[in-house]
Protein backbone atom coordinates (compact mmCIF):
# COMPACT_ATOMS: atom_id res chain seq x y z
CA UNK A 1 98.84 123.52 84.45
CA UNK A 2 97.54 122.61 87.94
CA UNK A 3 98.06 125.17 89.72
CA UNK A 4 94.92 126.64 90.55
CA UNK A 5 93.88 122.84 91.83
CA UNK A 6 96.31 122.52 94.69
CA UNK A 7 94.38 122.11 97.49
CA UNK A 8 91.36 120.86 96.39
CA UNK A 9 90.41 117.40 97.83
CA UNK A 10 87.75 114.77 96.92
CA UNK A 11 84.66 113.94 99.79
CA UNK A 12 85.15 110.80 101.61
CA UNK A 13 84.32 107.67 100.14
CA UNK A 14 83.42 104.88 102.35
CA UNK A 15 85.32 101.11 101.35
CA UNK A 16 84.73 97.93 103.07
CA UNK A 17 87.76 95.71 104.09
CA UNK A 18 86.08 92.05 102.07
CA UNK A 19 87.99 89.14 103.02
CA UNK A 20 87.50 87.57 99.50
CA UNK A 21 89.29 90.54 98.09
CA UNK A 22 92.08 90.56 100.41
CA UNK A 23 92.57 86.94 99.64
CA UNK A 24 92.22 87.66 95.86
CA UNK A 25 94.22 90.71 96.08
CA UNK A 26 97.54 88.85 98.43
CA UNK A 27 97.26 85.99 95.84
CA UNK A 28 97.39 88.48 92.97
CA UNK A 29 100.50 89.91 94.32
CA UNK A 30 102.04 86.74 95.27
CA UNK A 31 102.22 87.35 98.91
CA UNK A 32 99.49 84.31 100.43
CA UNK A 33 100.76 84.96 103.92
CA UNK A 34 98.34 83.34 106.18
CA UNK A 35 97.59 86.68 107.99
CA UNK A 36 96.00 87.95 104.79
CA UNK A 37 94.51 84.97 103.77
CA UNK A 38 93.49 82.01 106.94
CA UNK A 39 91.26 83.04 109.00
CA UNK A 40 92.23 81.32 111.67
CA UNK A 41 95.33 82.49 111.86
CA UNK A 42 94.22 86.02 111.79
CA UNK A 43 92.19 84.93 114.75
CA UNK A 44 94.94 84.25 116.59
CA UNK A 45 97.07 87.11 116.22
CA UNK A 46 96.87 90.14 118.26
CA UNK A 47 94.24 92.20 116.15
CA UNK A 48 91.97 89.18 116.13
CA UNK A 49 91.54 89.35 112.83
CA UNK A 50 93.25 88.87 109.42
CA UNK A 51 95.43 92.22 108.05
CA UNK A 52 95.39 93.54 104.99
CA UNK A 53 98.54 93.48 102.82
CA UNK A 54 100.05 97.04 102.82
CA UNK A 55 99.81 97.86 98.89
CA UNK A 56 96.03 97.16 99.48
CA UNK A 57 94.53 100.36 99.56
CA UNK A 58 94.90 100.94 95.64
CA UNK A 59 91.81 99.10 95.17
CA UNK A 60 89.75 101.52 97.24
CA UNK A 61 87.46 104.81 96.01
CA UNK A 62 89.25 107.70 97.18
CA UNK A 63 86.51 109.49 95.32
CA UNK A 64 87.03 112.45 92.53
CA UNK A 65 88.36 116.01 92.93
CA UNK A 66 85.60 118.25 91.13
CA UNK A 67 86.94 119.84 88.00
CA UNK A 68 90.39 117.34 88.28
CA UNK A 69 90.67 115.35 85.36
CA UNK A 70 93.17 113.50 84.10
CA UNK A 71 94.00 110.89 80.67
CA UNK A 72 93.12 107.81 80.83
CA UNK A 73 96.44 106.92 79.27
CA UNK A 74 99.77 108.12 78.95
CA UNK A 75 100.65 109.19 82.30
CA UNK A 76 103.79 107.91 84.51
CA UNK A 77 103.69 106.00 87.55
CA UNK A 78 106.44 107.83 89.78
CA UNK A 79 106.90 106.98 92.78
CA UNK A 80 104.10 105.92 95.56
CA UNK A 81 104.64 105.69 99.31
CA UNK A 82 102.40 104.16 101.99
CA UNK A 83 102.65 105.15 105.77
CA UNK A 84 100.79 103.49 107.94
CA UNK A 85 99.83 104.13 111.94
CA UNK A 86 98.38 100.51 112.09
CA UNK A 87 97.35 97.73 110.03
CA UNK A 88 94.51 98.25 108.03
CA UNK A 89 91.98 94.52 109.64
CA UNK A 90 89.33 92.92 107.33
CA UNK A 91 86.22 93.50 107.81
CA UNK A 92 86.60 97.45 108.81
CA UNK A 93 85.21 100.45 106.93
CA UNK A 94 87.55 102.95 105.91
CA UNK A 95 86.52 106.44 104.84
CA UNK A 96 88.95 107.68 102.19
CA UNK A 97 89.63 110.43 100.11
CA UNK A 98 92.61 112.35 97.91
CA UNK A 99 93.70 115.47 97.86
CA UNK A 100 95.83 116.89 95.31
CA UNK A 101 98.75 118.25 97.34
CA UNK A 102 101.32 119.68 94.87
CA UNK A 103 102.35 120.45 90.91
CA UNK A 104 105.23 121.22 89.60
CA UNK A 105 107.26 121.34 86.03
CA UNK A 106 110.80 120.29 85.13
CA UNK A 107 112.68 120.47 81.67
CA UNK A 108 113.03 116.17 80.78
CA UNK A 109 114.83 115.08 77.70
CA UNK A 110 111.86 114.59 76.02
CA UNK A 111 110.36 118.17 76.79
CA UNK A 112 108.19 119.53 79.81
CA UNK A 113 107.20 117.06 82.49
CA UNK A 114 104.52 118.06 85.00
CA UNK A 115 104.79 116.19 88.50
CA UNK A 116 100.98 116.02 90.24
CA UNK A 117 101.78 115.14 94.00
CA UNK A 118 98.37 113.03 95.03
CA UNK A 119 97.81 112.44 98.72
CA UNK A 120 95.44 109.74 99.59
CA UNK A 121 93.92 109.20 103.22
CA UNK A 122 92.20 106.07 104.96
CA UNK A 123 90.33 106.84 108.24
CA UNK A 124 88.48 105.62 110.88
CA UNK A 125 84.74 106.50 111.17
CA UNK A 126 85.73 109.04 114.14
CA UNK A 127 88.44 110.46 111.48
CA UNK A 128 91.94 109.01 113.08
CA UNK A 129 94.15 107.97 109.74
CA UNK A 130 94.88 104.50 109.37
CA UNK A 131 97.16 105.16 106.50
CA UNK A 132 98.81 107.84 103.89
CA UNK A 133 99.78 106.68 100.66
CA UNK A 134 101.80 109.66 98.44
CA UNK A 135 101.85 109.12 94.71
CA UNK A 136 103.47 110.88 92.02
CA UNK A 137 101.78 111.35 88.64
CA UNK A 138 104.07 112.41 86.02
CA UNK A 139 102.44 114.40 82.61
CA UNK A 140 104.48 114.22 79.63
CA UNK A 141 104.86 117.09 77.73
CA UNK A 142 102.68 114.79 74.48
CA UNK A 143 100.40 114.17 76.78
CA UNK A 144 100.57 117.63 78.37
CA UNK A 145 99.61 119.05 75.01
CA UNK A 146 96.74 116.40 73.95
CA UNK A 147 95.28 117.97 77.37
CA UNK A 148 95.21 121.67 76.18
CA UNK A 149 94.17 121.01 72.48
């Protein structure tokens, strides 16, 4: 079903690191650790500034792979991986972008399943990777069809 789209990848979308949102976002996932959240304390710590908490990056714009589109609802949220090479500071710009790596199809109890393979990519302005998150998408064969029709 996507196939022909394997490959393709979105252009770089540039995010800002906003302390407010960190804050907001570490409080929304019930992890206030002072490193996300005081200032002073992020101060302090080697990077001289406060870190973002590592599930962060889903709030970014990884921008949108032309001709790629996908339900609004329905889908499956299998699996998602972040790797990181360091920690992603406030107050940074990150340039990010997706590309969509793999498909495949398996035979589920509940009829075809297609398996989109997303890989996402935060970088530095000079293009070194800050992080790689991996996320799996899985289409159910309803949803599959509601595509197509």
């Amino acid at each position: 079903m996507f196939e022909e789209m394997i490959g393709k990848q979105s252009i770089p979308v540039k995010n800002r690191v906003e302390h407010g949102s960190v804050k907001a976002f570490s409080n929304a996932i019930g992890d206030p650790s002072p490193i996300y959240t005081d200032e002073e304390v992020g101060k302090r710590s080697r990077y001289g500034k406060n870190l973002a908490p590592p599930t962060y990056p889903r709030v970014f714009d990884y921008g949108v792979i032309e001709d790629f589109n996908l339900p609004n609802v329905g889908l499956i949220h299998g699996k998602q991986t972040f790797q990181y090479n360091r920690p992603l500071l406030v107050g940074e710009t990150v340039m990010c972008s997706t590309i969509l790596e793999d498909y495949y199809e398996r035979k589920g109890q509940s009829g075809l399943l297609g398996f989109l393979i997303l890989k996402r990519f935060g970088k530095e302005s000079d293009g070194n990777i800050i992080f790689t998150e991996e996320q799996v998408v899985i289409i159910t064969e309803a949803v599959r069809k509601g595509m197509t029709s």
